[in-house]
Protein backbone atom coordinates (compact mmCIF):
# COMPACT_ATOMS: atom_id res chain seq x y z
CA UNK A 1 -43.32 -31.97 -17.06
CA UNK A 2 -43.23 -29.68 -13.75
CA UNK A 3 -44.70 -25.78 -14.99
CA UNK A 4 -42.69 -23.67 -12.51
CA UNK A 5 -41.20 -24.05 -9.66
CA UNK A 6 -40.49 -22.22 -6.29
CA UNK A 7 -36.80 -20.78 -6.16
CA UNK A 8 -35.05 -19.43 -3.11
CA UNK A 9 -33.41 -16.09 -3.31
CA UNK A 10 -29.71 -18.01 -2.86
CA UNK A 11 -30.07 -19.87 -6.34
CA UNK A 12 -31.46 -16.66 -7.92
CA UNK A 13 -28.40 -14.77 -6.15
CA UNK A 14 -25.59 -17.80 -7.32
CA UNK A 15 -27.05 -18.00 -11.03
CA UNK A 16 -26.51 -14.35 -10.86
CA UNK A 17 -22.73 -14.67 -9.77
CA UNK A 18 -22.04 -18.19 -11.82
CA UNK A 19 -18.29 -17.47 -13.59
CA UNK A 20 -15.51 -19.60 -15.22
CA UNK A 21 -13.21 -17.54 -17.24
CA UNK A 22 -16.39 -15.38 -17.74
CA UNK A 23 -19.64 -14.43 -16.18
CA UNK A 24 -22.22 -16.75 -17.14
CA UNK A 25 -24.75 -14.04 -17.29
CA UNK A 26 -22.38 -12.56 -20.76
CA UNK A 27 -24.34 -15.48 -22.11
CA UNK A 28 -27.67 -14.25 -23.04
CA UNK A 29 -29.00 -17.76 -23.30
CA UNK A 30 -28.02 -18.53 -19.37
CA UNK A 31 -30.52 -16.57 -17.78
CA UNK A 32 -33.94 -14.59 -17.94
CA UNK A 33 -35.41 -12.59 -15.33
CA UNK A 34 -38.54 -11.26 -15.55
CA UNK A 35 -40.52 -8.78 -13.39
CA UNK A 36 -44.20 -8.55 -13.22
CA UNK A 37 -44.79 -5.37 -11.26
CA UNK A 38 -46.05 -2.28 -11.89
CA UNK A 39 -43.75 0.16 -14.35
CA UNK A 40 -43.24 2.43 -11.58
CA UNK A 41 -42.08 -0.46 -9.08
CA UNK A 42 -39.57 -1.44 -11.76
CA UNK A 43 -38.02 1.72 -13.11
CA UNK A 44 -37.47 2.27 -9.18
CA UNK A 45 -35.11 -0.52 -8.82
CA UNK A 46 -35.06 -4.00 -10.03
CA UNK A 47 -32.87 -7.11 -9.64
CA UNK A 48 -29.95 -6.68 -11.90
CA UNK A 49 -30.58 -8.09 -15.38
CA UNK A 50 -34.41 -8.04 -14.95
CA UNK A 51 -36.93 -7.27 -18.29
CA UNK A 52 -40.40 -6.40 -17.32
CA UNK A 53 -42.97 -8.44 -18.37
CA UNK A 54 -45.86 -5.96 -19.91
CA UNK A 55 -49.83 -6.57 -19.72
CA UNK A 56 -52.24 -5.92 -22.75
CA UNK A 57 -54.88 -3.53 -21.90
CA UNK A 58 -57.07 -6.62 -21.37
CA UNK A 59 -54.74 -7.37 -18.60
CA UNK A 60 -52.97 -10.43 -20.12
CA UNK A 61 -49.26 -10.83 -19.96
CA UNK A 62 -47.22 -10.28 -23.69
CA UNK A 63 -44.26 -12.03 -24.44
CA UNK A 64 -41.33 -9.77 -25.67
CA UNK A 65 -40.14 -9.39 -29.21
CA UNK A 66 -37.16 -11.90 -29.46
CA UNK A 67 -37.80 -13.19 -26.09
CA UNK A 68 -36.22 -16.57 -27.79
CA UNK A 69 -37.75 -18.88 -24.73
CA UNK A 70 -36.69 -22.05 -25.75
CA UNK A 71 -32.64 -20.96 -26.16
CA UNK A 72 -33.12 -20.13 -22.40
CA UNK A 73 -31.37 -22.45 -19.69
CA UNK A 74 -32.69 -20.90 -16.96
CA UNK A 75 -36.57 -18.35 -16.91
CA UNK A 76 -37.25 -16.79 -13.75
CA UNK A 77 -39.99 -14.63 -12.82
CA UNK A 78 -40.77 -12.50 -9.62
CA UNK A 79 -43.37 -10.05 -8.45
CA UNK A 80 -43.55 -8.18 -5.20
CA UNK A 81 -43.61 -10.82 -2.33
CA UNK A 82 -45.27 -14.65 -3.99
CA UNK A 83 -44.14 -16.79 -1.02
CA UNK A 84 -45.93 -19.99 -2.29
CA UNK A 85 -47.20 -21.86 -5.39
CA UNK A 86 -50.25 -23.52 -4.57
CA UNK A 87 -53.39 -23.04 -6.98
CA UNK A 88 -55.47 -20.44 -5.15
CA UNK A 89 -53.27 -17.99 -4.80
CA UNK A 90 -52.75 -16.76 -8.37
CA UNK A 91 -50.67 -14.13 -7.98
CA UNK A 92 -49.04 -12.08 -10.77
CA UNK A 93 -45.91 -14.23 -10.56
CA UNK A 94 -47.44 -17.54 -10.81
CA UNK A 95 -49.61 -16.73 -13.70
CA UNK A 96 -46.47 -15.07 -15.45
CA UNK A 97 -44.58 -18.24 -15.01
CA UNK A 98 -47.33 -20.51 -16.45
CA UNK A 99 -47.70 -18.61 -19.28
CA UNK A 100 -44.05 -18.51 -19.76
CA UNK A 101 -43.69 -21.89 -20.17
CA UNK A 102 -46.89 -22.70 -22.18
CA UNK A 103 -44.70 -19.70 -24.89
CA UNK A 104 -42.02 -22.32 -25.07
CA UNK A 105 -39.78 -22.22 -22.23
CA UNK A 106 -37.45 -25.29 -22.40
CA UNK A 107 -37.53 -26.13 -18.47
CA UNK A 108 -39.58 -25.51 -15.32
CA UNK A 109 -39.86 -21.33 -14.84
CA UNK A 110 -38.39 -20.38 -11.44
CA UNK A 111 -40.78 -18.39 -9.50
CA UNK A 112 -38.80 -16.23 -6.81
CA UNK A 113 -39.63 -17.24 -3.41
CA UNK A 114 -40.76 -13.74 -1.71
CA UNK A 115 -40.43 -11.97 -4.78
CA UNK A 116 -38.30 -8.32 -5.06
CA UNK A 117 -39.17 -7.45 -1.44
CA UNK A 118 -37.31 -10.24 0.04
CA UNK A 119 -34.76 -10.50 -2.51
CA UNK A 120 -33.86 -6.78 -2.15
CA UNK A 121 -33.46 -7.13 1.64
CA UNK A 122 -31.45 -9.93 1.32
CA UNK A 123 -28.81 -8.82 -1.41
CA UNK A 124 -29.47 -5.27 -1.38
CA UNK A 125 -26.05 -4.64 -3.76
CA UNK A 126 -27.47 -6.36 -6.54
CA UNK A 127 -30.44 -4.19 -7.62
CA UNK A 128 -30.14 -1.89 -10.12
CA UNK A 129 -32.28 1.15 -12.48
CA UNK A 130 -30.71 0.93 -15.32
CA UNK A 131 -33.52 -0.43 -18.24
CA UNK A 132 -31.19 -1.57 -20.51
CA UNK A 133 -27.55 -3.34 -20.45
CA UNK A 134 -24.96 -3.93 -22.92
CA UNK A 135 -22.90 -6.89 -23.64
CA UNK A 136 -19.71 -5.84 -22.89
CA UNK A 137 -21.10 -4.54 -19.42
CA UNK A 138 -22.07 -8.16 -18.73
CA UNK A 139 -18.82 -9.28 -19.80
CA UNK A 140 -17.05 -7.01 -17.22
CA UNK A 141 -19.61 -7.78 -14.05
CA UNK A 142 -17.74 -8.89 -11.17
CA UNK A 143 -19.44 -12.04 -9.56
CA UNK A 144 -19.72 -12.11 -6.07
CA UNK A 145 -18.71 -15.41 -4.28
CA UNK A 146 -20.83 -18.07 -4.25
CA UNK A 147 -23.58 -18.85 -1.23
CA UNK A 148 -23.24 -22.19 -0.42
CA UNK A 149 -25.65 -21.27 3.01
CA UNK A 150 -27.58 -18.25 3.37
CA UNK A 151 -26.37 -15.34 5.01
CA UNK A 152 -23.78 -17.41 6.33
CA UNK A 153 -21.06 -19.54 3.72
CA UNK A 154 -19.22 -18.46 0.58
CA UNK A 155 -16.72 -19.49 -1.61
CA UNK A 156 -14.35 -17.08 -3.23
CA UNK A 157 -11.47 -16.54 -5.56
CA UNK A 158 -8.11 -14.78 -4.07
CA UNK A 159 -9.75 -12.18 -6.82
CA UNK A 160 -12.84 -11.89 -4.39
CA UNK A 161 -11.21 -12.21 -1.20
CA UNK A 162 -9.29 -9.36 -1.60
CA UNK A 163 -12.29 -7.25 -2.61
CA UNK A 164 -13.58 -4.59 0.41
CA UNK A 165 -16.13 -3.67 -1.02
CA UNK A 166 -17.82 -7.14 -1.37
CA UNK A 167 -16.51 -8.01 1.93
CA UNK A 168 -18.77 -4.53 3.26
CA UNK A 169 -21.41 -5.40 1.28
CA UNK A 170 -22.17 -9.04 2.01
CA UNK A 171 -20.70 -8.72 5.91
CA UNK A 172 -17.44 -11.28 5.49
CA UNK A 173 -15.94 -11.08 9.14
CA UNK A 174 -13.59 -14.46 8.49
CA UNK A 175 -11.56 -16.41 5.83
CA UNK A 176 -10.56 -19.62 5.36
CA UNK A 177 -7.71 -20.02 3.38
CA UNK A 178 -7.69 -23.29 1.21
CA UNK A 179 -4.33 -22.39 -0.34
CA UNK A 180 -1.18 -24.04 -0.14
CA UNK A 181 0.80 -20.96 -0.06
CA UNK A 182 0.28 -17.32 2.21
CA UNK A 183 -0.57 -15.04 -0.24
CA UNK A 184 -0.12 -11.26 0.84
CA UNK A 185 -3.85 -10.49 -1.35
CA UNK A 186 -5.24 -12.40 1.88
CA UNK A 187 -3.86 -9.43 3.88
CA UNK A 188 -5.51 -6.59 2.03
CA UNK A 189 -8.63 -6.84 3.89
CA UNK A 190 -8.27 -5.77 7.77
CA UNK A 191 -10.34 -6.75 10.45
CA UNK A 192 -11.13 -10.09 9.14
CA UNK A 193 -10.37 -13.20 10.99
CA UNK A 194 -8.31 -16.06 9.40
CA UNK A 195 -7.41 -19.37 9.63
CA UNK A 196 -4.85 -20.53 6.66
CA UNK A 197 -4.38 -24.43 5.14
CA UNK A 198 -0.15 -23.23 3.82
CA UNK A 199 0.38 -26.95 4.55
CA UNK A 200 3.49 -28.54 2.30
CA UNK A 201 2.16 -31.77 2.71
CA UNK A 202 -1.44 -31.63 1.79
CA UNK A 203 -1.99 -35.50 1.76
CA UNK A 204 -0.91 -35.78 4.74
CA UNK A 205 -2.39 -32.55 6.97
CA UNK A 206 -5.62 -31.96 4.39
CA UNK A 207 -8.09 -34.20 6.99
CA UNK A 208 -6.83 -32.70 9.97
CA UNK A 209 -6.76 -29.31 8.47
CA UNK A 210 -10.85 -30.00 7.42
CA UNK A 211 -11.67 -30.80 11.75
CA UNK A 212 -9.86 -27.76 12.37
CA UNK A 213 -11.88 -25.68 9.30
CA UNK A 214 -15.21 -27.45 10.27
CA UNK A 215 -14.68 -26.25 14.06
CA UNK A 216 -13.63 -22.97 12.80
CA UNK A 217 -16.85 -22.19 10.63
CA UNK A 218 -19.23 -23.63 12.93
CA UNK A 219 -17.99 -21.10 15.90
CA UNK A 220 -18.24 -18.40 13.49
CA UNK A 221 -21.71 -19.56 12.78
CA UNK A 222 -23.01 -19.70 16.58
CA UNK A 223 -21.86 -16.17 16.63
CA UNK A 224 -23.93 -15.36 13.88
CA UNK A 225 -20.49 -13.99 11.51
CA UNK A 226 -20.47 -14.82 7.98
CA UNK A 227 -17.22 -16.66 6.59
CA UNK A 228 -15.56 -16.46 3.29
CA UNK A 229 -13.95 -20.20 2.38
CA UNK A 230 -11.34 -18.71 -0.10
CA UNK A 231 -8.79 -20.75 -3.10
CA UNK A 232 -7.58 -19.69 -6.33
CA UNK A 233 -10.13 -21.07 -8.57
CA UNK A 234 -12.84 -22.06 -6.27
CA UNK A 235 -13.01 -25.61 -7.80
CA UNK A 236 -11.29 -27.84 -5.40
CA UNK A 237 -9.86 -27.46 -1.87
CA UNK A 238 -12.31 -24.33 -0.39
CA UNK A 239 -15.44 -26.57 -2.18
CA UNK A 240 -13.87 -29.62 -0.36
CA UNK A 241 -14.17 -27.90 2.64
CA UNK A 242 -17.79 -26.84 2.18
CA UNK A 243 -18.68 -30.61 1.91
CA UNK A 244 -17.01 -31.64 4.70
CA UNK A 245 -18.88 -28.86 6.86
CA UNK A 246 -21.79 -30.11 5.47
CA UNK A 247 -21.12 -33.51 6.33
CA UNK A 248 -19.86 -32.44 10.00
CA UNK A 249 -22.39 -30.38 11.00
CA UNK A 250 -25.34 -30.53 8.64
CA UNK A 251 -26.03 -34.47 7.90
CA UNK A 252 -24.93 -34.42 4.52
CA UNK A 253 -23.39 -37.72 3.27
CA UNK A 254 -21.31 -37.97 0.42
CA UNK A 255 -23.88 -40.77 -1.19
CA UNK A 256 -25.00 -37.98 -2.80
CA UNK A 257 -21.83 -37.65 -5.24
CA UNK A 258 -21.83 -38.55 -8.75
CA UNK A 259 -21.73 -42.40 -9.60
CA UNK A 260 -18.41 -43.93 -10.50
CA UNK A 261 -19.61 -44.82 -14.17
CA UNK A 262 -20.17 -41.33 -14.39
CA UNK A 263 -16.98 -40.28 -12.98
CA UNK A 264 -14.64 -42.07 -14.89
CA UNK A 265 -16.90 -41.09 -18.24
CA UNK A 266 -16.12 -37.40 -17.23
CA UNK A 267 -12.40 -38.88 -17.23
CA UNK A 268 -12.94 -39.93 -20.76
CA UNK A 269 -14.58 -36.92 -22.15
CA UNK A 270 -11.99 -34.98 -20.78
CA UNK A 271 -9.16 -36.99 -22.09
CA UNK A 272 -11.10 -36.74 -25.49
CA UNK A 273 -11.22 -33.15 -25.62
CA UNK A 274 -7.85 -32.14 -23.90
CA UNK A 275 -5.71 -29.78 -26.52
């Protein structure tokens, strides 16, 4: 089994913001960040969520008191700027990850691809001082939408897309609006660009609608403007968008998707646990 692995900032930044009725960070299990720089460098400013990972006085890393590695999903470790994995370059992340999962983590530790100083320049709005968070903080964290491509795609809740201070914060100049209906909450945000589905017929107008969407985003893309694709839960229409773009423009095929077996046994399960 694979010891680490090399993680982009974006799936750092969307494990971060994961949500269903809750963050998925309020789960303590979900995710562990560790940082492996110097005590000063951390009580600076860290990525939100981040423990340090301490050093013995013989140098060697200690795993924290109730660290409970194997009830982890997802172990991720950064230092100051590690940019690659390969053997001789043993920098203090790579070491921290391999000893991480020799202590019992359950999957391949994440080792942040340019570390803090990347990260931070990146998603500046989600580092933070504070050494110690409680539950009920976690609980009440407001994700940020999802980055589907960096700097560039995201996919929101009406909840999010009526948020300014996200909007200022991660640079949204432009919306696509995957509902059925105009809702006013679109509205609450000036000086962003829109272009709305409100179609009566979906069946009927969805495919043309997606041209028109993929056309939309990839002009706003040229001109270097980042777009917000927005619907109520973010589960359906604005994702269905996101694939086609992908498809359109970035040579993604839909091959990709699940297999039918598998689809019709999520059909099952679901049928199985409906209420």
């Amino acid at each position: 089994m694979q010891e680490t692995a090399l993680i982009q900032p974006t799936v750092l930044y969307n494990l971060l913001n994961q949500f269903l009725h809750n963050p998925y960070i309020s789960n303590r299990n979900f995710l562990l960040i560790f940082d492996v720089r110097s005590k000063e460098d951390y009580e600076e400013s860290h990525i939100f969520t981040a423990k340090r990972l301490k050093k013995s006085e013989k140098g060697d890393f200690i795993l924290p008191y109730e660290n409970e590695l194997p009830c982890k999903w997802n172990v991720v470790v950064y230092d100051g700027k590690t940019k690659t994995l390969e053997e001789h370059i043993q920098g203090d992340a790579n070491i921290a990850a391999k000893f991480l999962f020799k202590c019992g983590s359950r999957r391949a530790v994440g080792v942040l691809r340019g570390g803090y100083e990347l990260f931070s320049r990146e998603y500046p709005f989600i580092r933070s001082r504070g050494t110690m968070i409680l539950p009920r903080e976690l609980e009440k964290h407001e994700p940020y939408p999802l980055e589907v491509i960096s700097q560039f795609m995201y996919l929101a809740t009406r909840k999010q897309a009526n948020n300014n201070k996200m909007h200022r914060e991660l640079g949204i100049t432009a919306h696509v609006n995957c509902d059925l209906t105009e809702d006013p909450i679109y509205h609450a945000c000036e000086n962003v660009e829109k272009l709305s589905l409100c179609r009566k017929d979906l069946d009927d107008d969805f495919v043309a609608f997606l041209h028109e969407a993929c056309d939309f985003l990839q002009q706003r893309r040229l001109e270097g403007r980042r777009v917000l694709i927005v619907s109520r839960h973010t589960i359906n229409r604005n994702v269905s968008v996101a694939i086609a773009y992908l498809i359109k423009y970035g040579g993604i095929s839909l091959k990709v998707s699940p297999s039918t077996p598998m689809i019709v046994g999520a059909s099952e399960f679901e049928l199985l646990t409906a209420f």
